[in-house]
Protein backbone atom coordinates (compact mmCIF):
# COMPACT_ATOMS: atom_id res chain seq x y z
CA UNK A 1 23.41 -10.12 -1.19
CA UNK A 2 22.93 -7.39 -3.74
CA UNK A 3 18.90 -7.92 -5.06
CA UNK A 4 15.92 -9.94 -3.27
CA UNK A 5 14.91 -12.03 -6.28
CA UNK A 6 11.60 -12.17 -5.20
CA UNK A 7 10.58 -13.94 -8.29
CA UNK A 8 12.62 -16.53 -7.12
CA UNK A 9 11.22 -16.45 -3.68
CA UNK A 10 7.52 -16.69 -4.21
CA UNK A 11 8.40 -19.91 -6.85
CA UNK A 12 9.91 -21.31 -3.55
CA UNK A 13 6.83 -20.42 -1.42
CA UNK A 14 3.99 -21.43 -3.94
CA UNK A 15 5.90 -25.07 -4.73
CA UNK A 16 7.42 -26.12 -1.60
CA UNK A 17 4.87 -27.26 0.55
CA UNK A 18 6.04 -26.29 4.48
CA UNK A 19 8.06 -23.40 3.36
CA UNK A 20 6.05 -20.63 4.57
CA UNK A 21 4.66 -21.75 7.58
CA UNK A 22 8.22 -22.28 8.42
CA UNK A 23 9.26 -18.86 7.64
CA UNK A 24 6.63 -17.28 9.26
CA UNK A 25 7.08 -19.06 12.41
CA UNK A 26 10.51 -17.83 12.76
CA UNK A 27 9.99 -14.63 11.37
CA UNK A 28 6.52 -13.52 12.30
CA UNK A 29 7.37 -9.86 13.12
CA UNK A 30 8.43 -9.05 9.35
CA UNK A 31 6.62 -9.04 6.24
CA UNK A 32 6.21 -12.00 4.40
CA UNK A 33 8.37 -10.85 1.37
CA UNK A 34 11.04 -10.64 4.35
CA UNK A 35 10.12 -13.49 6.10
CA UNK A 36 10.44 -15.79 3.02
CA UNK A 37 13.79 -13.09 2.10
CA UNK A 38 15.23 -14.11 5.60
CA UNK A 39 13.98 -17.96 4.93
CA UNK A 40 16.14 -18.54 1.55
CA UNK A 41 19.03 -17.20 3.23
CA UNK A 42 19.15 -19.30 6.47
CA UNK A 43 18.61 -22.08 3.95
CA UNK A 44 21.05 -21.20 1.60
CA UNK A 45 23.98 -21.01 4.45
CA UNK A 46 22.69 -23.82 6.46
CA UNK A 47 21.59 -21.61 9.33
CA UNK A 48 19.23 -23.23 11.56
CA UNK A 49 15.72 -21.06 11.82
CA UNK A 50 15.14 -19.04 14.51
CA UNK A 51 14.12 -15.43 15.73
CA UNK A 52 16.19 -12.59 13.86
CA UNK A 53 17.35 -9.52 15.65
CA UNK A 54 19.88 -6.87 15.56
CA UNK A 55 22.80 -6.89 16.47
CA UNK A 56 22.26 -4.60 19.14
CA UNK A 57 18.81 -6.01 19.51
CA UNK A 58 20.49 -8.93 20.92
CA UNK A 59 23.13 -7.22 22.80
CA UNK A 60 20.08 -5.99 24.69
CA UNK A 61 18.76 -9.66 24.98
CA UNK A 62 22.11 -10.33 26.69
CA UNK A 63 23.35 -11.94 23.63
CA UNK A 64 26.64 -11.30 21.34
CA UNK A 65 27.01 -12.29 17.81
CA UNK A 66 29.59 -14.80 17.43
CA UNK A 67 32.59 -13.74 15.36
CA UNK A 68 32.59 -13.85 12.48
CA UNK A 69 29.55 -14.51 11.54
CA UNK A 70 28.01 -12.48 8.51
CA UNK A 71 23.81 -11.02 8.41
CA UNK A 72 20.97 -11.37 7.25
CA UNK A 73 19.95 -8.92 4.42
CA UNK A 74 16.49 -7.88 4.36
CA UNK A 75 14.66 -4.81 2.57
CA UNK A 76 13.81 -1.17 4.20
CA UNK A 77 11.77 1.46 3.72
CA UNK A 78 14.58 4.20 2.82
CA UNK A 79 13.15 7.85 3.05
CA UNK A 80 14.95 10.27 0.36
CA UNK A 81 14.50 14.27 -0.27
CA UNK A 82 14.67 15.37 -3.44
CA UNK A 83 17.21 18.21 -4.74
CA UNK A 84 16.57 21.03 -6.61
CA UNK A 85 18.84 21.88 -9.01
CA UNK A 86 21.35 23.54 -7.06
CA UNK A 87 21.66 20.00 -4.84
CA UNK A 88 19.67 21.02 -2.07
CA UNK A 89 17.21 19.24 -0.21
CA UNK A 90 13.69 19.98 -0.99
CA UNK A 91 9.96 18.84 0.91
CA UNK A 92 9.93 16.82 -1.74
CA UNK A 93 10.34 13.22 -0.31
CA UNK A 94 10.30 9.43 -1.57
CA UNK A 95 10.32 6.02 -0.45
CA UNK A 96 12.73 3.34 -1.83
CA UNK A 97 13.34 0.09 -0.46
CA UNK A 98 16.77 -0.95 -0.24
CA UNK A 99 18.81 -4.67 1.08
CA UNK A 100 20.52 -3.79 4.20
CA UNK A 101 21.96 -6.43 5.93
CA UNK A 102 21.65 -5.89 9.69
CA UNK A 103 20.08 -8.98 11.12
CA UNK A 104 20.79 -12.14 12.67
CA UNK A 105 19.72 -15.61 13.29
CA UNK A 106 19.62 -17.15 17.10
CA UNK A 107 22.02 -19.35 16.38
CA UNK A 108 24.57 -17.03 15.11
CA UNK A 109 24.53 -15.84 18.85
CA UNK A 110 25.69 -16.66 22.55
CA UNK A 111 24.99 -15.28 25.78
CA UNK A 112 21.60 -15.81 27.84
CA UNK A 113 19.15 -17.77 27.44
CA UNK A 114 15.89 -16.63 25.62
CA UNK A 115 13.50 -18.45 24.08
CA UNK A 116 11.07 -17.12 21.77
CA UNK A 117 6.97 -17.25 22.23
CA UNK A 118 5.65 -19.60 19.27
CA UNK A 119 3.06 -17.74 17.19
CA UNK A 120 0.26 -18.95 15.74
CA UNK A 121 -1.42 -16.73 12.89
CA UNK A 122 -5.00 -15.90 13.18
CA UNK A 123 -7.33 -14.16 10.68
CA UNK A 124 -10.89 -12.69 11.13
CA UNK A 125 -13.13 -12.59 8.31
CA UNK A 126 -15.05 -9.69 9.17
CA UNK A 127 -12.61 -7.43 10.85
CA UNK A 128 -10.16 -7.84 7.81
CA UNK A 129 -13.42 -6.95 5.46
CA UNK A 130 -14.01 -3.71 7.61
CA UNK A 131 -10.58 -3.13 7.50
CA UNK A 132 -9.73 -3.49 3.71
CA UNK A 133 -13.37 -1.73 2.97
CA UNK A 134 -14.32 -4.81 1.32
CA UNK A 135 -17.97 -5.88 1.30
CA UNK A 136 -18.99 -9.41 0.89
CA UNK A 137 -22.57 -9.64 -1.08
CA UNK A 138 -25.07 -12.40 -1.96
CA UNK A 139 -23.58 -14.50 -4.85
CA UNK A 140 -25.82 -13.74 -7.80
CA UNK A 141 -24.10 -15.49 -11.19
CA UNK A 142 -26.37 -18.23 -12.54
CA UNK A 143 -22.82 -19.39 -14.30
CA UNK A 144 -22.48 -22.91 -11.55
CA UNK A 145 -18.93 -22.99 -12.49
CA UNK A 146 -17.67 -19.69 -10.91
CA UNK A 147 -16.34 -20.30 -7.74
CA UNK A 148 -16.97 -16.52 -6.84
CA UNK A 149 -16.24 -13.02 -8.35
CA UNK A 150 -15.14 -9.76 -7.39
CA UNK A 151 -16.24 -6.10 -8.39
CA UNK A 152 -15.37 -2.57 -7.50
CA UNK A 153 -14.89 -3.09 -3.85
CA UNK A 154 -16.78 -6.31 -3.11
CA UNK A 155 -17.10 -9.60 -3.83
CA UNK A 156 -19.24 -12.72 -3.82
CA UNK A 157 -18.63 -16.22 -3.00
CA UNK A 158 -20.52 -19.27 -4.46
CA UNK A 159 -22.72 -20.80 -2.19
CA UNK A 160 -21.39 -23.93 -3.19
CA UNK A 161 -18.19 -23.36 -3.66
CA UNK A 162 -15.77 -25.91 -3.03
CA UNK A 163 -13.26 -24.17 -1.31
CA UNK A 164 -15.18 -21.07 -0.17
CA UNK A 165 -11.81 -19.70 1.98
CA UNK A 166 -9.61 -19.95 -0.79
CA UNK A 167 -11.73 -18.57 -3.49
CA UNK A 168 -12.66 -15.80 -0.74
CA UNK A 169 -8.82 -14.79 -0.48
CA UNK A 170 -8.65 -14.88 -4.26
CA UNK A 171 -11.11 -12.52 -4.66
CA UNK A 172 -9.79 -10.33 -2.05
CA UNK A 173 -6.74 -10.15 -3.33
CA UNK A 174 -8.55 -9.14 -6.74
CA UNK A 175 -9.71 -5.91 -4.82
CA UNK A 176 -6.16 -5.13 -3.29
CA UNK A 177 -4.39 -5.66 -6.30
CA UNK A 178 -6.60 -3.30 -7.82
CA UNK A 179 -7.77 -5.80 -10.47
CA UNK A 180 -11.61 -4.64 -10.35
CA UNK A 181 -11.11 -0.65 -11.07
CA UNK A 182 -12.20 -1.35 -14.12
CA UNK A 183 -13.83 -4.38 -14.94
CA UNK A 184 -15.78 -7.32 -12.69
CA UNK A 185 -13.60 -10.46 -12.55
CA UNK A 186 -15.22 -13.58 -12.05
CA UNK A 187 -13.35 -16.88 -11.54
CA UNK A 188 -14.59 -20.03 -13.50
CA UNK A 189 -12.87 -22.53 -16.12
CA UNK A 190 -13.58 -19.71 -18.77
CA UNK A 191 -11.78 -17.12 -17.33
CA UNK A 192 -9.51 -15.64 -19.83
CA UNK A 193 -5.81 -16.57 -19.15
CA UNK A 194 -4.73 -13.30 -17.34
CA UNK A 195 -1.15 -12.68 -15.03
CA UNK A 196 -4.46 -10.83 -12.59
CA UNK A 197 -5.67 -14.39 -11.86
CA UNK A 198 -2.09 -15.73 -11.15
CA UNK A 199 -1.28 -12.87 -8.66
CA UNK A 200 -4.91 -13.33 -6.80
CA UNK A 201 -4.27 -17.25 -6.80
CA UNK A 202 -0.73 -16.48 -5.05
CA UNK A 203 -2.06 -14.03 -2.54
CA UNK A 204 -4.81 -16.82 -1.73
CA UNK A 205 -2.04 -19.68 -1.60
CA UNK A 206 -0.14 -17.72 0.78
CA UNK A 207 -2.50 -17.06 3.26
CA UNK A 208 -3.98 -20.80 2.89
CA UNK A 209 -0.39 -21.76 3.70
CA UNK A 210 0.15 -19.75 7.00
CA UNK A 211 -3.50 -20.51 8.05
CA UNK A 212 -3.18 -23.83 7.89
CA UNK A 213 -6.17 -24.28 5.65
CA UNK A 214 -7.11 -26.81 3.20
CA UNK A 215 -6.67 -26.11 -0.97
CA UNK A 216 -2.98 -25.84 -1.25
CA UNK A 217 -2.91 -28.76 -4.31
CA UNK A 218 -5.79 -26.94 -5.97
CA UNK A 219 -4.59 -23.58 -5.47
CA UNK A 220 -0.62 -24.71 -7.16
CA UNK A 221 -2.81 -26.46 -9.99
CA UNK A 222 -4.70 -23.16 -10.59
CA UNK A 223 -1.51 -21.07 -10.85
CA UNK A 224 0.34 -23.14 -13.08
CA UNK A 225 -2.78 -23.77 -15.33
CA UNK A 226 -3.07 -19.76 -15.67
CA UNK A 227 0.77 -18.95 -15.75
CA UNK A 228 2.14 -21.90 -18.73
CA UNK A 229 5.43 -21.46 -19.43
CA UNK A 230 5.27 -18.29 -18.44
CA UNK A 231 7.43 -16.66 -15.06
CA UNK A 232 6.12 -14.37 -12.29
CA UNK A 233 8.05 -10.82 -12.67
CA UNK A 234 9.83 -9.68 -10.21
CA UNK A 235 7.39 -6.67 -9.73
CA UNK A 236 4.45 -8.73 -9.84
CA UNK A 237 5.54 -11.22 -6.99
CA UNK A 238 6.23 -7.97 -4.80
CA UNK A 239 2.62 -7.48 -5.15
CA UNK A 240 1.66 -10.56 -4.42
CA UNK A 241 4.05 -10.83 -0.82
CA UNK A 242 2.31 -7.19 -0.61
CA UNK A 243 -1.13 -7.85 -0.89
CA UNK A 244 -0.97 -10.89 1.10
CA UNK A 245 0.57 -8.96 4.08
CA UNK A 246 -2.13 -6.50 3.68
CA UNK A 247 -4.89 -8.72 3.65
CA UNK A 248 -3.29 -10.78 6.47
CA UNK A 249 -3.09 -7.80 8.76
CA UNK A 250 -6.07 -6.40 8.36
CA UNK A 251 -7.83 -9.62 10.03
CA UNK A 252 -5.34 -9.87 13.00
């Protein structure tokens, strides 16, 4: 596996209803981006879901890969000095992230039994708030249609609003994404059509879908509506598996 298409990936995650809850079950300890990287994979060569180690994280576990069988590829955090001119290493340093494929599935090993603790995500409103130095304020639009809005660093929610979660994640992930540096956004029907409103509505899909909490239908039908005919970039659904990692583990 060369690239993580993760264009590809969050298409699979925002229209597959089941899909992340299922990765993130068996792959709670990574990232979403990996856990959803790990997901297509497993899929892909008909390997049943289960927890991913190394392969000498399992030896440990008193398991042994099976022979033969190939890994998982997921991304790292490489750590690079740069060179001067005469190729040596500087204090200069950089961070790429890179496929390395050094993980494996339960069932591509044998040995002892283990059996892995189920895991059920939780999120705290006000710790993740604190956390992400968000602050939530009295909702002050006389506009009945917006759902809620986000400014700066906080945001507002509609008294009324009919999924008061969802739009809460959405304008969340606003802040993250570093959509309101410059300008307020506030979400009603007159919105104008922006890729900002797709990436918020996929950060607040995401963490609907792991939470188990209701809006999913709405939340697809808001992201097509915005995006068309038009496809998620690559870098742009890195931002959105970002952000929604962020925001996730800031209310653990």
């Amino acid at each position: 596996m060369e690239n993580a298409n993760f264009s590809q990936l969050l298409a699979d995650a925002v229209t597959q209803e089941g899909v992340l809850s299922a990765a993130y079950e068996a792959f709670h300890d990574f990232s979403i981006g990996n856990q959803m990287l790990a997901y297509s994979q497993c899929k892909a060569r008909q390997i049943p879901l289960g927890a991913i180690a190394t392969f000498n994280d399992w030896k440990k576990l008193g398991r042994m890969v099976k022979k033969g069988e190939k890994a998982i590829a997921l991304v790292q955090p490489v750590t690079i000095n740069r060179k001067d001119a005469a190729g040596n290493k500087t204090d200069d340093v950089f961070t790429l992230f890179t496929l390395k494929n050094r993980w494996f599935v339960m069932s591509q090993t044998e040995g002892d039994e283990f059996a892995a603790e189920p895991v059920v995500p939780q999120w705290d409103k006000a710790r993740a708030l604190e956390a992400l130095n968000i602050t939530e304020i009295a909702f002050s639009m006389a506009d009945g249609n917006c759902q809620g809005y986000a400014m700066k660093n906080e945001i507002a929610i509609n008294p009324v609003a009919a999924l008061p979660h969802k739009t809460r994640f959405h304008e969340i992930a606003h802040v993250v994404l570093g959509h309101t540096k410059e300008s307020r956004m506030d979400d009603s029907e007159t919105t104008a059509r922006d890729i900002r409103e797709v990436e918020a509505e996929s950060v607040a899909y995401i963490l609907c879908s792991l939470l188990n909490l209701d809006g999913l239908a709405e939340s697809r039908g808001y992201i097509q509506h915005w995006l068309g005919s038009n496809k998620i970039e690559d870098k742009s659904a890195q931002r959105i598996f970002a952000a929604a990692n962020k925001i996730l583990a800031a209310g653990k």
